[in-house]
Protein backbone atom coordinates (compact mmCIF):
# COMPACT_ATOMS: atom_id res chain seq x y z
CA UNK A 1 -3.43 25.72 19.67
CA UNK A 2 -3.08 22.08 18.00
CA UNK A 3 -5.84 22.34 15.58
CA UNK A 4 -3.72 23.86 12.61
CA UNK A 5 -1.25 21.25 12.89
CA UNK A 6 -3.54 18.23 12.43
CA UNK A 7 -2.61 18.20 9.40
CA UNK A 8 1.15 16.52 10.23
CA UNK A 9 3.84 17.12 7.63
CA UNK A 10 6.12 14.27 7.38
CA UNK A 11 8.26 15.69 4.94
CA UNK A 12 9.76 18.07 7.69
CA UNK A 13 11.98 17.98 9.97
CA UNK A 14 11.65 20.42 13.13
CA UNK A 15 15.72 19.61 14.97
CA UNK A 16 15.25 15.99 15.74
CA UNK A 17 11.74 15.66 16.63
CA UNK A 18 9.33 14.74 13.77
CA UNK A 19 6.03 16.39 13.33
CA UNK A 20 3.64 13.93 15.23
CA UNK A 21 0.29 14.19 16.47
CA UNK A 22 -0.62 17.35 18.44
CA UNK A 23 -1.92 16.50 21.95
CA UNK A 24 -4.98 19.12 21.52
CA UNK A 25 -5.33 17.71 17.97
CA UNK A 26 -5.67 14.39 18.61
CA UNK A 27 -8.22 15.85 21.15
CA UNK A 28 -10.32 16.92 18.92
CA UNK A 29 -10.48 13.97 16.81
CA UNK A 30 -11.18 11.17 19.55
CA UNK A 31 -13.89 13.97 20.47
CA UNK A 32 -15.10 13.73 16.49
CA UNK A 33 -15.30 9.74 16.87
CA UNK A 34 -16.95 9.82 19.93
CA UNK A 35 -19.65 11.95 19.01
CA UNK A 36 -20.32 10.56 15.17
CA UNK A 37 -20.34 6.98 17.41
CA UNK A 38 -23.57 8.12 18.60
CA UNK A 39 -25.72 9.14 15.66
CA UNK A 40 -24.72 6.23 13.27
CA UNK A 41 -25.59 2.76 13.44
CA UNK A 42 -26.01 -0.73 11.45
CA UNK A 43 -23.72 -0.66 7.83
CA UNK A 44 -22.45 3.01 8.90
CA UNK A 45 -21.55 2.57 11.90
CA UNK A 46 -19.39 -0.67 11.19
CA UNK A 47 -17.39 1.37 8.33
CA UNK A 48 -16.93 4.57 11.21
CA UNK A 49 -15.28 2.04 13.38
CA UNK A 50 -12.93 1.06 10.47
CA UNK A 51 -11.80 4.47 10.16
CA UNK A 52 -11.28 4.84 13.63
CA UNK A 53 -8.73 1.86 13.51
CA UNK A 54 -7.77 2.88 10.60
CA UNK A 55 -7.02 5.69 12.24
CA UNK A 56 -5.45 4.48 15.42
CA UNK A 57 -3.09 2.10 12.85
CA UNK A 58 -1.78 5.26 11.23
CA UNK A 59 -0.75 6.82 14.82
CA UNK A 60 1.05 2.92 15.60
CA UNK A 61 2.95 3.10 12.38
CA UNK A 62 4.49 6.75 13.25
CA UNK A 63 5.55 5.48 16.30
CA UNK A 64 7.06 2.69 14.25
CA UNK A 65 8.90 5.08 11.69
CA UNK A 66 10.60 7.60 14.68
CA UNK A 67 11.51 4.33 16.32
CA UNK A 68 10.31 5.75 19.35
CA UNK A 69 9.85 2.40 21.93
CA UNK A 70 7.52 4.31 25.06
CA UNK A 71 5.26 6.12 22.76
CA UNK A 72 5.00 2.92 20.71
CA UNK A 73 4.36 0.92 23.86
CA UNK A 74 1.41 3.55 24.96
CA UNK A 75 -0.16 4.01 21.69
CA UNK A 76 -0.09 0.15 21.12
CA UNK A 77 -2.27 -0.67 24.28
CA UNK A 78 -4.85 2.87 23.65
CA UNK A 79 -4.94 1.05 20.26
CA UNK A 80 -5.90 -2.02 21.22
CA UNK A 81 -7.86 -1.49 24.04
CA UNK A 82 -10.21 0.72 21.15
CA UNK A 83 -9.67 -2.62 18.15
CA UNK A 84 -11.25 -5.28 21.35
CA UNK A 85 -13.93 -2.75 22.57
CA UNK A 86 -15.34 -2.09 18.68
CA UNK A 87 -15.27 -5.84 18.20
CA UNK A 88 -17.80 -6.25 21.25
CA UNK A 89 -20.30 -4.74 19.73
CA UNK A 90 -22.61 -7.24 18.44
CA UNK A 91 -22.90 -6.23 14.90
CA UNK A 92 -19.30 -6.16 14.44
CA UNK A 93 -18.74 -10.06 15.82
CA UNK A 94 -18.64 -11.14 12.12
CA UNK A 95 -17.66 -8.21 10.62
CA UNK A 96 -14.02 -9.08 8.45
CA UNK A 97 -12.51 -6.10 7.47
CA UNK A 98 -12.76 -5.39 11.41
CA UNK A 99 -10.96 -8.30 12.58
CA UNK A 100 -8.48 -7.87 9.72
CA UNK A 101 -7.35 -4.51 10.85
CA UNK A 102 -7.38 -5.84 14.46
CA UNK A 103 -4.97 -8.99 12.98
CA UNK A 104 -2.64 -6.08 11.46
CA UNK A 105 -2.31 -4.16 13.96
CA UNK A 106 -0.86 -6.63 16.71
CA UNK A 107 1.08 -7.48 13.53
CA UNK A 108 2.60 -3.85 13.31
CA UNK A 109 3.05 -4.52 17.57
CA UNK A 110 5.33 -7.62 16.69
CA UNK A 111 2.87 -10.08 18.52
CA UNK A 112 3.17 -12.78 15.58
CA UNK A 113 2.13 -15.11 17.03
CA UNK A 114 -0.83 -13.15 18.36
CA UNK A 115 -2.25 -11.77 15.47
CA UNK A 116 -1.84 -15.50 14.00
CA UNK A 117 -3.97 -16.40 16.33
CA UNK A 118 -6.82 -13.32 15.41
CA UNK A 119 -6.34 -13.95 11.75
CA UNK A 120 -6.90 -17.89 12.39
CA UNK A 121 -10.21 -17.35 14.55
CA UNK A 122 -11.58 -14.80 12.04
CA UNK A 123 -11.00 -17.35 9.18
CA UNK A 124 -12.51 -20.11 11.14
CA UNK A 125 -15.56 -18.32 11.83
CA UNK A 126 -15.73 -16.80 8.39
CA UNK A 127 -17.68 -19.04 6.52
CA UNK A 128 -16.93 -21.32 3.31
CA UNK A 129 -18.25 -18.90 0.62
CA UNK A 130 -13.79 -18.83 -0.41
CA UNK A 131 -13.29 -16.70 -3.52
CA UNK A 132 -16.81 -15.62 -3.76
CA UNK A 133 -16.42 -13.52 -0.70
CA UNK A 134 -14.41 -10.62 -1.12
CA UNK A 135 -14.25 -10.11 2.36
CA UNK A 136 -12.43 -13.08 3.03
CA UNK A 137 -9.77 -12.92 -0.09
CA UNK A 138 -8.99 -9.67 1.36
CA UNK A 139 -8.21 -11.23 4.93
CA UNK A 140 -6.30 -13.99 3.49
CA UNK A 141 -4.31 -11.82 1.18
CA UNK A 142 -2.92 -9.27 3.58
CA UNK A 143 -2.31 -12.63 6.14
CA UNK A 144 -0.39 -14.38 3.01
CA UNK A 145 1.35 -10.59 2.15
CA UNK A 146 2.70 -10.59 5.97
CA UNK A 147 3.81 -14.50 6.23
CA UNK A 148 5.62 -13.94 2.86
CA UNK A 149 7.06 -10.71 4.29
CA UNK A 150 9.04 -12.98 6.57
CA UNK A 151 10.60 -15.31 4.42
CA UNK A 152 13.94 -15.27 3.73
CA UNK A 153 14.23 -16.68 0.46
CA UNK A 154 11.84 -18.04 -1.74
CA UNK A 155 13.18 -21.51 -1.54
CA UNK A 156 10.98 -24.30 0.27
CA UNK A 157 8.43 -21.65 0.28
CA UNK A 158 5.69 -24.37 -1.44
CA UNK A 159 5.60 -25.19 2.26
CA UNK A 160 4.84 -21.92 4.08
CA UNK A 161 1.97 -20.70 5.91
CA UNK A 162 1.10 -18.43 3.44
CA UNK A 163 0.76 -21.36 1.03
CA UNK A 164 -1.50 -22.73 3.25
CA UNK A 165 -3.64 -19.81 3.83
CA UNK A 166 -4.08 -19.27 0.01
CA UNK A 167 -4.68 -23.07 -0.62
CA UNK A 168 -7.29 -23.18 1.87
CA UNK A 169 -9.25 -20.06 0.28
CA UNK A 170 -9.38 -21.50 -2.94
CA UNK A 171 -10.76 -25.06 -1.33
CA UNK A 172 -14.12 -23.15 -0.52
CA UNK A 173 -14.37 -25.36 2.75
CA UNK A 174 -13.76 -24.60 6.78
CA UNK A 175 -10.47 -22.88 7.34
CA UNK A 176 -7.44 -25.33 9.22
CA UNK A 177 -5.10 -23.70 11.22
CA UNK A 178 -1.46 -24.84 9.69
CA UNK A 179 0.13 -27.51 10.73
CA UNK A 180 3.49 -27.31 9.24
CA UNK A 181 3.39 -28.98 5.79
CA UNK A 182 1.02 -28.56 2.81
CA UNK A 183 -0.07 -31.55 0.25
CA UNK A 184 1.42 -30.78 -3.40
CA UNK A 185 -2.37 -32.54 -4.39
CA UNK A 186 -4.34 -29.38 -2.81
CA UNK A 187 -1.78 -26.73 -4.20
CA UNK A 188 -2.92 -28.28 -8.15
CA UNK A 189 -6.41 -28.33 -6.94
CA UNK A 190 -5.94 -24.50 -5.82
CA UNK A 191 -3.78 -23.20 -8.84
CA UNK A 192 -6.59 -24.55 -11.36
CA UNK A 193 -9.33 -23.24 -8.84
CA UNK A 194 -7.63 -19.77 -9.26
CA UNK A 195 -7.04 -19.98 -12.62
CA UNK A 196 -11.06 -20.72 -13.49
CA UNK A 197 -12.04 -17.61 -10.94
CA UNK A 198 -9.86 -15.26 -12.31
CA UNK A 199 -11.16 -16.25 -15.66
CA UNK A 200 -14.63 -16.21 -14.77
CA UNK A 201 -14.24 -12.53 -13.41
CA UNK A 202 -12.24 -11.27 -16.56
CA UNK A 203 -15.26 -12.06 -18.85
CA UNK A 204 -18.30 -11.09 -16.26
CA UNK A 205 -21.11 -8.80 -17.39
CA UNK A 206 -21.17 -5.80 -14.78
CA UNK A 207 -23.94 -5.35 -12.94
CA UNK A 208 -24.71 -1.77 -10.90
CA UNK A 209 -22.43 0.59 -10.52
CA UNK A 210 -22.79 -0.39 -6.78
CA UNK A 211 -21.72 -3.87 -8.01
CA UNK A 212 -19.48 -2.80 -9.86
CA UNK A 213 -17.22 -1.01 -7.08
CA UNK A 214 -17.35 -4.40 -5.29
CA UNK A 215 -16.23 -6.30 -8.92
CA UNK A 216 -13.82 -4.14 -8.82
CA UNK A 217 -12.44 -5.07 -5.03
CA UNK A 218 -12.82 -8.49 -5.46
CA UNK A 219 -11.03 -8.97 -8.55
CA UNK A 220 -8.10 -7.27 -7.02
CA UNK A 221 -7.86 -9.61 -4.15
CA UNK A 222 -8.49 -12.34 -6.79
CA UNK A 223 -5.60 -11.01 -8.61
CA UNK A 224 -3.68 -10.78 -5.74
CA UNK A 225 -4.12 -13.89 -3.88
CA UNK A 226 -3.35 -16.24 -7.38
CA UNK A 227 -0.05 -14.18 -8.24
CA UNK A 228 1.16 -14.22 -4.33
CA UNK A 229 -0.09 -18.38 -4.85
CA UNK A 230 2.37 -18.23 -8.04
CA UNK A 231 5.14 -16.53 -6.67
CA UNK A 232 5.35 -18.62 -3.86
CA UNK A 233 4.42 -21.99 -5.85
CA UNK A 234 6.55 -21.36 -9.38
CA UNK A 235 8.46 -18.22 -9.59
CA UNK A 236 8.51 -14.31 -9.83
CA UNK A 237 7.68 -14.80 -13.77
CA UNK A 238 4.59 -17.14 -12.83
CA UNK A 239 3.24 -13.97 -11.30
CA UNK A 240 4.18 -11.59 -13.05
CA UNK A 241 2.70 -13.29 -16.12
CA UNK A 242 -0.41 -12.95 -13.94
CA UNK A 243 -0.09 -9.46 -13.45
CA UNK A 244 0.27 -8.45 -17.32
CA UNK A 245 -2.55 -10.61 -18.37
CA UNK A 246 -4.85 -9.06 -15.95
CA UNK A 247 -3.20 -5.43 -16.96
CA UNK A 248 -4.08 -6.04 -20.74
CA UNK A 249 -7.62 -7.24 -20.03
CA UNK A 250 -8.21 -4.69 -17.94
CA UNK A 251 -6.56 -1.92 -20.34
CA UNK A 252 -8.81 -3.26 -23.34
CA UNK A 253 -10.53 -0.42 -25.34
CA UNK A 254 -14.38 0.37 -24.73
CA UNK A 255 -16.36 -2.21 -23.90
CA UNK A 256 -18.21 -3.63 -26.43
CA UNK A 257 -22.02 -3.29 -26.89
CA UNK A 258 -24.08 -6.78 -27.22
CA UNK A 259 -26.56 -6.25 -29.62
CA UNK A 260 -29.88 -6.53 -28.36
CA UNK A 261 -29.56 -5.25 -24.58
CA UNK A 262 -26.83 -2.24 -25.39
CA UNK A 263 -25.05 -3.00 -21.83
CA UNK A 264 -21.10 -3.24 -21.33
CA UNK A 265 -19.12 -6.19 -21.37
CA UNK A 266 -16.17 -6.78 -18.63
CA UNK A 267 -14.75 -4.68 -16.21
CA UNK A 268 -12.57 -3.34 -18.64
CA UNK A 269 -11.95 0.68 -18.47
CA UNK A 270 -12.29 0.40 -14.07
CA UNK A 271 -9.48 2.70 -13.28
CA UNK A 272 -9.19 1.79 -9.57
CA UNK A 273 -8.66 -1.97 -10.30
CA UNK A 274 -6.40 -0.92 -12.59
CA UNK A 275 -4.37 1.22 -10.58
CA UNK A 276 -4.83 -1.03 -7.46
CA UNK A 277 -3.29 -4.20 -9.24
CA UNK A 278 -0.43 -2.09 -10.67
CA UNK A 279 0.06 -1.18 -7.09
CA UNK A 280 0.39 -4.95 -6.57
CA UNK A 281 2.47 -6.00 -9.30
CA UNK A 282 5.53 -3.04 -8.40
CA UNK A 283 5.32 -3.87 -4.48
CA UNK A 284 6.19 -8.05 -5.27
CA UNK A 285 9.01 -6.93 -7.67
CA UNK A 286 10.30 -4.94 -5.02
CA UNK A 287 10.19 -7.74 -2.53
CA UNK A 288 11.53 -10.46 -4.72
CA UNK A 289 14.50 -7.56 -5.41
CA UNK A 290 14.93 -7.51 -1.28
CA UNK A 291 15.25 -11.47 -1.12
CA UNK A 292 17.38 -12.26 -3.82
CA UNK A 293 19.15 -11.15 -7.38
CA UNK A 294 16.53 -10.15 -10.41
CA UNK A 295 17.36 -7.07 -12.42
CA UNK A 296 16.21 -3.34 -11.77
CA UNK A 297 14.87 -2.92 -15.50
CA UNK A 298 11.00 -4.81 -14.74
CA UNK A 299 10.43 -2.93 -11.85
CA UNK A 300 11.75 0.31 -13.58
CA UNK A 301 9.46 -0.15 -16.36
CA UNK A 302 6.52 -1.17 -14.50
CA UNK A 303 7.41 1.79 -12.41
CA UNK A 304 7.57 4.32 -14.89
CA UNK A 305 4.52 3.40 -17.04
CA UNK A 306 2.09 3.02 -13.69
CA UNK A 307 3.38 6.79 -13.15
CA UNK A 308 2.67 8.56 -16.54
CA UNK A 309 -0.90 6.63 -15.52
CA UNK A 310 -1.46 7.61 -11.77
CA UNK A 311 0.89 10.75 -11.84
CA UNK A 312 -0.41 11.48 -8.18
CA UNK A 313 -0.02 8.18 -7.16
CA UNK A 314 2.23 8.54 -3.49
CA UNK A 315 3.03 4.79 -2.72
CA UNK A 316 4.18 4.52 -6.27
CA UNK A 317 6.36 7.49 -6.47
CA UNK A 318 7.98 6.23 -3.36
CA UNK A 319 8.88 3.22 -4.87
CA UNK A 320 10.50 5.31 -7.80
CA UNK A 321 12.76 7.02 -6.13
CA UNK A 322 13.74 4.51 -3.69
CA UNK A 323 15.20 3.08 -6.81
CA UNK A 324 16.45 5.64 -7.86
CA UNK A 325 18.55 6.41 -5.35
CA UNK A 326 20.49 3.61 -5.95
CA UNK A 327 20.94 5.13 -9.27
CA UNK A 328 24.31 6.93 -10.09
CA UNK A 329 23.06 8.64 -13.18
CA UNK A 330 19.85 11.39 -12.04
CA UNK A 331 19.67 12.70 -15.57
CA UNK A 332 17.15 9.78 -16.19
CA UNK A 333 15.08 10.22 -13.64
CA UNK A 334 15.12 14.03 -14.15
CA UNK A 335 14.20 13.67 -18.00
CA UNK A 336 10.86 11.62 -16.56
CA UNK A 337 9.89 14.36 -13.88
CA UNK A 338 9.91 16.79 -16.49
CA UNK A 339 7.96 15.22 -18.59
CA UNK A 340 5.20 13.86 -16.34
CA UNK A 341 4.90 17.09 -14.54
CA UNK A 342 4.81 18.65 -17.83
CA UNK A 343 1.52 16.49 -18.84
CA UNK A 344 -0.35 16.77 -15.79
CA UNK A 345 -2.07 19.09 -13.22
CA UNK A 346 -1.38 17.00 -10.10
CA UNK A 347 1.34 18.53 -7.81
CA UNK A 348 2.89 14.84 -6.12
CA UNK A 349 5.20 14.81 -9.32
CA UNK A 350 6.63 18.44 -8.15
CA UNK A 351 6.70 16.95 -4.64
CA UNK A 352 8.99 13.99 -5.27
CA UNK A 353 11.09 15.83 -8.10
CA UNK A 354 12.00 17.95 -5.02
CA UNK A 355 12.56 15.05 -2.29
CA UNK A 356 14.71 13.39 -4.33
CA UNK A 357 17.24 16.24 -5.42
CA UNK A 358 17.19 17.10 -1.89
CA UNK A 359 18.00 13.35 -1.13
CA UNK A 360 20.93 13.76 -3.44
CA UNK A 361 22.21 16.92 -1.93
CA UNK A 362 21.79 15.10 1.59
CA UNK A 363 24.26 12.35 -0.02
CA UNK A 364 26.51 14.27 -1.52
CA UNK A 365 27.36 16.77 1.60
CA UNK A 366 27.38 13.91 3.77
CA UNK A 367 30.16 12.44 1.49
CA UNK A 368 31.87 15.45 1.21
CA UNK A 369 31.99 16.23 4.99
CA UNK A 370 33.43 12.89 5.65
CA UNK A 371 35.90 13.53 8.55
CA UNK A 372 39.46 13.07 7.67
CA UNK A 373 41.02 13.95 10.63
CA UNK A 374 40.82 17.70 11.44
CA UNK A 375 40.13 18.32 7.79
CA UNK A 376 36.77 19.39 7.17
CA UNK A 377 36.27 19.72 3.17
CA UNK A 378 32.94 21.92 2.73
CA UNK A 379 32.84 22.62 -0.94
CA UNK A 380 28.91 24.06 -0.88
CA UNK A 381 26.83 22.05 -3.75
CA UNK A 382 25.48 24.71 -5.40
CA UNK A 383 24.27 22.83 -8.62
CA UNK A 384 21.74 20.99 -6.55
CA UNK A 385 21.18 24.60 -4.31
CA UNK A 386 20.15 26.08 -7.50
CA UNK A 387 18.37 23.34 -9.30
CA UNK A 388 16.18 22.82 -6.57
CA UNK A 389 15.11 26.32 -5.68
CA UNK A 390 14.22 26.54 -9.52
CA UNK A 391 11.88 23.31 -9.19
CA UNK A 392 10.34 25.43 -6.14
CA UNK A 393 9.92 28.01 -8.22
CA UNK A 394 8.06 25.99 -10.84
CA UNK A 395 6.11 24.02 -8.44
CA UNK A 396 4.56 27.71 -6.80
CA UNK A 397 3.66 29.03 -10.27
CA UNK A 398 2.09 26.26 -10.63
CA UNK A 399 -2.21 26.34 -10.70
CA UNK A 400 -2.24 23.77 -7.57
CA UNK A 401 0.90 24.95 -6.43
CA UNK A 402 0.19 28.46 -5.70
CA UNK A 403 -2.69 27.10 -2.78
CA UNK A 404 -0.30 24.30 -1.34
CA UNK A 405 0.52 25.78 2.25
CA UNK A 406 3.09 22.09 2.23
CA UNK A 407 4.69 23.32 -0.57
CA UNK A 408 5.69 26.76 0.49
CA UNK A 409 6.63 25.46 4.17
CA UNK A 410 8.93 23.31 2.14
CA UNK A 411 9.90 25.76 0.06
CA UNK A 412 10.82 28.29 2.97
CA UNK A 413 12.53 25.74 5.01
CA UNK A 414 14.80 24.70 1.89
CA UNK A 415 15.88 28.30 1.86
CA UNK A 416 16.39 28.58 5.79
């Protein structure tokens, strides 16, 4: 027992308790690790152990979502205890993306101050190679992302850590913990530095496809690092100018031919950059809308164009309908379902279609069966009742839909 419920559904709710990890489950994975640990070694072995963590992250942000403190408390320390002993191991001393995930996940703990400390030793012992090394504009970006993430406003913010931290990436020389204050001098030096990379990487001549896939990484950490640098530096439209720039180039038709050598120009046409720095662009408008006033319609936009793009896109169709929930008016949002699910194959459009009527039916009995006094007034919704079951319906008929076990659970626990 266990095994068939590896596969956790989040979307459902059994009484209070959500759907975690099964205890014979989990089992078998740690079993799965353990073994695989064995028989790899060198490159593949350093990219098993980020999976594990990966993995072990995942299980720490659960705990984080059903707010439960004990399990939190226990997982944190298993999780740990794994992140130190896989950073031991003497091929994965200087290995980044390691220490980054270690950084995060005392983040995700609340030890600040600790996983300052992790993300300041890994840059210190990282090397000067700055913007050339992708590794390295990763670290710094998601250490910028989760400095930002504690701002309050975006005033003064010239003078923040994360500042700092993307100042001292584009300088190309040993990392300096901060010290509290950073010279307006270096932030001109870094903003040009940027500027010239970004440039530089907009009008390269691909190599490999191997090369490519890195090209691809790096220039979305490029992209990344300069807008956050922006935002922080000028304003939301600084980086957001970014962002479209990098959007067009990237969107340009077929790269052209040279003449003599027939090879492609650019990394134009590189759908996971693409997607990646959409990704991006739609989580900082979302963040500048948490910290202070700037209209719905940008992010809406940008919102709805990434989806007709990356229809099975989950982080982004999140983001929709968190907005729209704040929406009074659904026949929108309907009309843009219909037609994305109409024009593609993938099944996450049916998905949040459904979550978000069912959201709506959620707010509207809740309303309804506001107590007032001994009064209960239980007028049953059945617009929603029916609309819903006849997205279901759809969804089944569907060619995906028909061999989504999720969708049928769903389906039958709607109707329960």
């Amino acid at each position: 027992s266990g095994f068939n419920s590896i596969g956790h559904m989040d979307t459902m709710l059994r009484r209070r308790h959500h759907i975690g990890h099964y205890k014979e489950g989990e089992e078998f994975i740690q079993n799965v690790f353990h073994v695989l640990f064995l028989l790899f070694s060198g490159k593949e072995k350093s990219n098993l152990s980020i999976c594990w963590l990966q993995y072990e992250i995942s299980k720490v942000v659960q705990c984080l979502q059903t707010k439960k403190k004990k399990k939190l408390k226990a997982q944190g320390k298993k999780s740990k205890k794994l992140a130190k002993n896989l950073l031991k191991a003497p091929d994965n001393r200087n290995h980044l993306s390691l220490w980054k995930l270690y950084a995060y996940l005392e983040w995700l703990l609340g030890n600040t101050d600790d996983a300052r400390k992790v993300f300041d030793t890994a840059l210190c012992t990282a090397g000067t190679e700055g913007l050339k090394s992708p590794q390295l504009c990763s670290l710094s970006l998601l250490y910028a992302q989760l400095e930002v993430e504690l701002l309050e406003s975006i005033e003064g913010a010239v003078m923040s850590r994360a500042v700092h931290i993307l100042t001292k990436l584009a300088e190309s020389g040993p990392y300096v913990p901060y010290s509290g204050q950073v010279l307006s001098v270096n932030v001109l030096k870094a903003r040009k530095t940027y500027e010239h990379a970004l440039q530089d990487y907009l009008s390269k001549t691909p190599g490999s496809d191997q090369d490519q896939v890195s090209d691809a990484n790096q220039l979305v950490n490029l992209v990344g690092c300069y807008a956050l640098f922006q935002y922080l530096t000028v304003g939301i439209d600084a980086a957001v100018l970014i962002y479209a720039q990098t959007l067009e180039k990237l969107e340009a038709p077929g790269p052209q031919k040279s003449e003599n050598t027939g090879e492609n120009f650019g990394i134009q046409n590189f759908p996971t950059a693409l997607e990646a720095v959409t990704l991006l662009h739609t989580n900082l408008l979302r963040f500048h809308m948490k910290i202070s006033i700037y209209p719905l319609n940008p992010l809406q936009e940008a919102l709805t164009e990434a989806l007709k793009r990356y229809p099975s896109n989950q982080s982004l169709w999140r983001s929709y309908i968190h907005i729209q929930r704040k929406s009074h008016s659904a026949s929108k949002a309907r009309r843009f379902f219909d037609g994305v699910t109409r024009s593609t194959h993938s099944l996450e459009p049916w998905m949040f279609a459904i979550q978000a009527e069912q959201m709506r039916k959620n707010l509207i009995e809740n309303v309804q069966r506001a107590d007032v006094g001994e009064v209960h007034s239980t007028i049953p919704e059945t617009g929603l009742t029916n609309r819903i079951v006849a997205l279901f319906e759809h969804a089944v008929q569907s060619e995906n839909g028909t061999h989504c076990p999720l969708l049928w659970r769903m389906y039958l626990n709607f109707l329960v």
